[in-house]
Protein backbone atom coordinates (compact mmCIF):
# COMPACT_ATOMS: atom_id res chain seq x y z
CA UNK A 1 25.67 8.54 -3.38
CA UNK A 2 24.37 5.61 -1.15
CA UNK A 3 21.14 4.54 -2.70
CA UNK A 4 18.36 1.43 -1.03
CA UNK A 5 15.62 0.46 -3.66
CA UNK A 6 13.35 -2.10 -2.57
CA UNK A 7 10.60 -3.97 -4.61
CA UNK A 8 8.23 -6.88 -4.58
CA UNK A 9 5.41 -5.61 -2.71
CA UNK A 10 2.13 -6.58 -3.59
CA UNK A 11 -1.77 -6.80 -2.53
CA UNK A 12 -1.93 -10.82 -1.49
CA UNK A 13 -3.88 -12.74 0.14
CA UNK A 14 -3.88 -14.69 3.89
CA UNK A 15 -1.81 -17.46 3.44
CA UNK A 16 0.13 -16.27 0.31
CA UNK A 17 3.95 -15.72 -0.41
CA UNK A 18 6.14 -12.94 -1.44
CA UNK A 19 9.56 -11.99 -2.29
CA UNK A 20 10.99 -9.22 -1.61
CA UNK A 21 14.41 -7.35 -3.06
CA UNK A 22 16.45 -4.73 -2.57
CA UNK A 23 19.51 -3.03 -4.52
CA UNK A 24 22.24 -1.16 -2.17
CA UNK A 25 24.15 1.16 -4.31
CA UNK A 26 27.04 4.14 -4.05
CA UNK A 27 28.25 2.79 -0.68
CA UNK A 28 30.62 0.26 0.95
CA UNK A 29 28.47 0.56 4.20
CA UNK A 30 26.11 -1.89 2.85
CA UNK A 31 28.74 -4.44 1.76
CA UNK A 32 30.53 -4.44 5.11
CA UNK A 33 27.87 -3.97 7.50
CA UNK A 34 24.75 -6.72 8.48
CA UNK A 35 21.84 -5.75 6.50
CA UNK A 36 18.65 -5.80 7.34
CA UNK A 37 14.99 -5.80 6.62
CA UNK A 38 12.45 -3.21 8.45
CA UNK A 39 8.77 -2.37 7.87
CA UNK A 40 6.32 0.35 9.02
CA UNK A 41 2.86 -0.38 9.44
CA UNK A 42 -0.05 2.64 9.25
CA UNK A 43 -0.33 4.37 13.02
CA UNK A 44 3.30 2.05 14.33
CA UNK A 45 6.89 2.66 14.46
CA UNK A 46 9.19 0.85 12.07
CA UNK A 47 10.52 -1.97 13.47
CA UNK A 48 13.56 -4.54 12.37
CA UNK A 49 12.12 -8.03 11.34
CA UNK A 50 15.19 -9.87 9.95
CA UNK A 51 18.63 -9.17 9.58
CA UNK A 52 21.22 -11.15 8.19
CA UNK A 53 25.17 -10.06 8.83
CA UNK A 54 27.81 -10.35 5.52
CA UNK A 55 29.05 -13.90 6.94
CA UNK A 56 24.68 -14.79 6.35
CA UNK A 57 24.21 -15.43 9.90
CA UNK A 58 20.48 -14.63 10.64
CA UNK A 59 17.49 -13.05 13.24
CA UNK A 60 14.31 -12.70 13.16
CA UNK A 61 11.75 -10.73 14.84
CA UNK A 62 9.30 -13.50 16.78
CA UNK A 63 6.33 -12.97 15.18
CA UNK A 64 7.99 -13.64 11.61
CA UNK A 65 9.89 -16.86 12.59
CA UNK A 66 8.89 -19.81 10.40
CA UNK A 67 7.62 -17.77 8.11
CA UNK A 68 10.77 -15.02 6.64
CA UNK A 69 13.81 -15.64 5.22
CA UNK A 70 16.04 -13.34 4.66
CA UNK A 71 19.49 -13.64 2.28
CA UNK A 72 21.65 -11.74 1.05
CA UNK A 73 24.31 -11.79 -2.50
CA UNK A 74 27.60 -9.66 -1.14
CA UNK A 75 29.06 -9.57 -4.76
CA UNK A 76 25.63 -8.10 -6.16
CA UNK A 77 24.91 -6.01 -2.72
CA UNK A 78 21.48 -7.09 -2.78
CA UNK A 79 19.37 -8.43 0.14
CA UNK A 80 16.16 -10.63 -0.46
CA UNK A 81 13.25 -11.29 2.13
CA UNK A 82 11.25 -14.34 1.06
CA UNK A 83 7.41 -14.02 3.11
CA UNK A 84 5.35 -17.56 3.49
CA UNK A 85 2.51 -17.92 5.09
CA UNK A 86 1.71 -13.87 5.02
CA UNK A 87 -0.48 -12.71 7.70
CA UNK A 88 -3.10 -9.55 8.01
CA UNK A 89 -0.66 -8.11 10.07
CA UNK A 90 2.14 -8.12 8.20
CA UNK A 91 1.08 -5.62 5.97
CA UNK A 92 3.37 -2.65 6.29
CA UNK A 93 5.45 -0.62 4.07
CA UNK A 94 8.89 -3.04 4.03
CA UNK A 95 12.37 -1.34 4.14
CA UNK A 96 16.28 -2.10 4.00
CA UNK A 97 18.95 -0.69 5.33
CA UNK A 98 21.77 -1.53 7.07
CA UNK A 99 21.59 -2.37 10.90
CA UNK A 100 21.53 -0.69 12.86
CA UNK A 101 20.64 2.24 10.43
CA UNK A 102 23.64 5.34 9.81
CA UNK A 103 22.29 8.59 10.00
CA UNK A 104 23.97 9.30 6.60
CA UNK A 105 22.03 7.15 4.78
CA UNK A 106 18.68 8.10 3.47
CA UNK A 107 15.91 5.62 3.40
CA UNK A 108 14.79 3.89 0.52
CA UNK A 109 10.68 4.69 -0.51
CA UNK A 110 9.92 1.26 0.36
CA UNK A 111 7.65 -1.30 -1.06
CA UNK A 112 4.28 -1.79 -0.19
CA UNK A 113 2.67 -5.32 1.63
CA UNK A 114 -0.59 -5.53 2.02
CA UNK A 115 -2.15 -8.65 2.77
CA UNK A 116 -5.99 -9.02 2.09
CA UNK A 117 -8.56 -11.19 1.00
């Protein structure tokens, strides 16, 4: 069974770093396919904010430029989001999955972000 479990959120404050990971399991969807990174903040829509295809080319949303990087270990099907420079607003509940998303794949839980002083 296809299986995303993400980790590495955390309470941090403006200005601080975090990394975050995520295991894809029980599919070859996630080893074929680009992969990406979402998150959901509290009253929003999910929304994509990197995503990095199996050859490691990269995109990011604008207002995470500079600051994500997003990478990815095809032998290991695990994709990484390293977070500089965190913002207020980036806190969200952070997602994978591949892009753009198959219906017969559930969602991970996620992993929390909140950024806070």
């Amino acid at each position: 069974q296809a299986q995303l479990v993400e980790s590495g959120g955390d309470l941090v404050q403006p200005g601080g770093s975090l990394r975050l990971s995520c295991v894809a399991s029980g599919s070859s969807i996630f080893s074929i396919n680009p992969m990406a990174w979402y998150r959901q903040a509290p009253g929003k829509e999910r929304e994509l904010v990197a995503r990095i295809t199996r050859g490691g080319s990269t995109n990011y949303a604008d207002s995470v430029k500079g600051r994500f990087t997003i990478s990815r270990d095809n032998a290991k099907n695990t994709v990484s989001l390293q977070m500089i420079s965190l913002k207020p607003e980036d806190t969200a509940v952070y997602y994978c999955n591949t892009d753009p998303p198959y219906r017969t794949i559930q969602w991970g839980q996620g992993t929390q972000v909140t950024v806070s002083s």
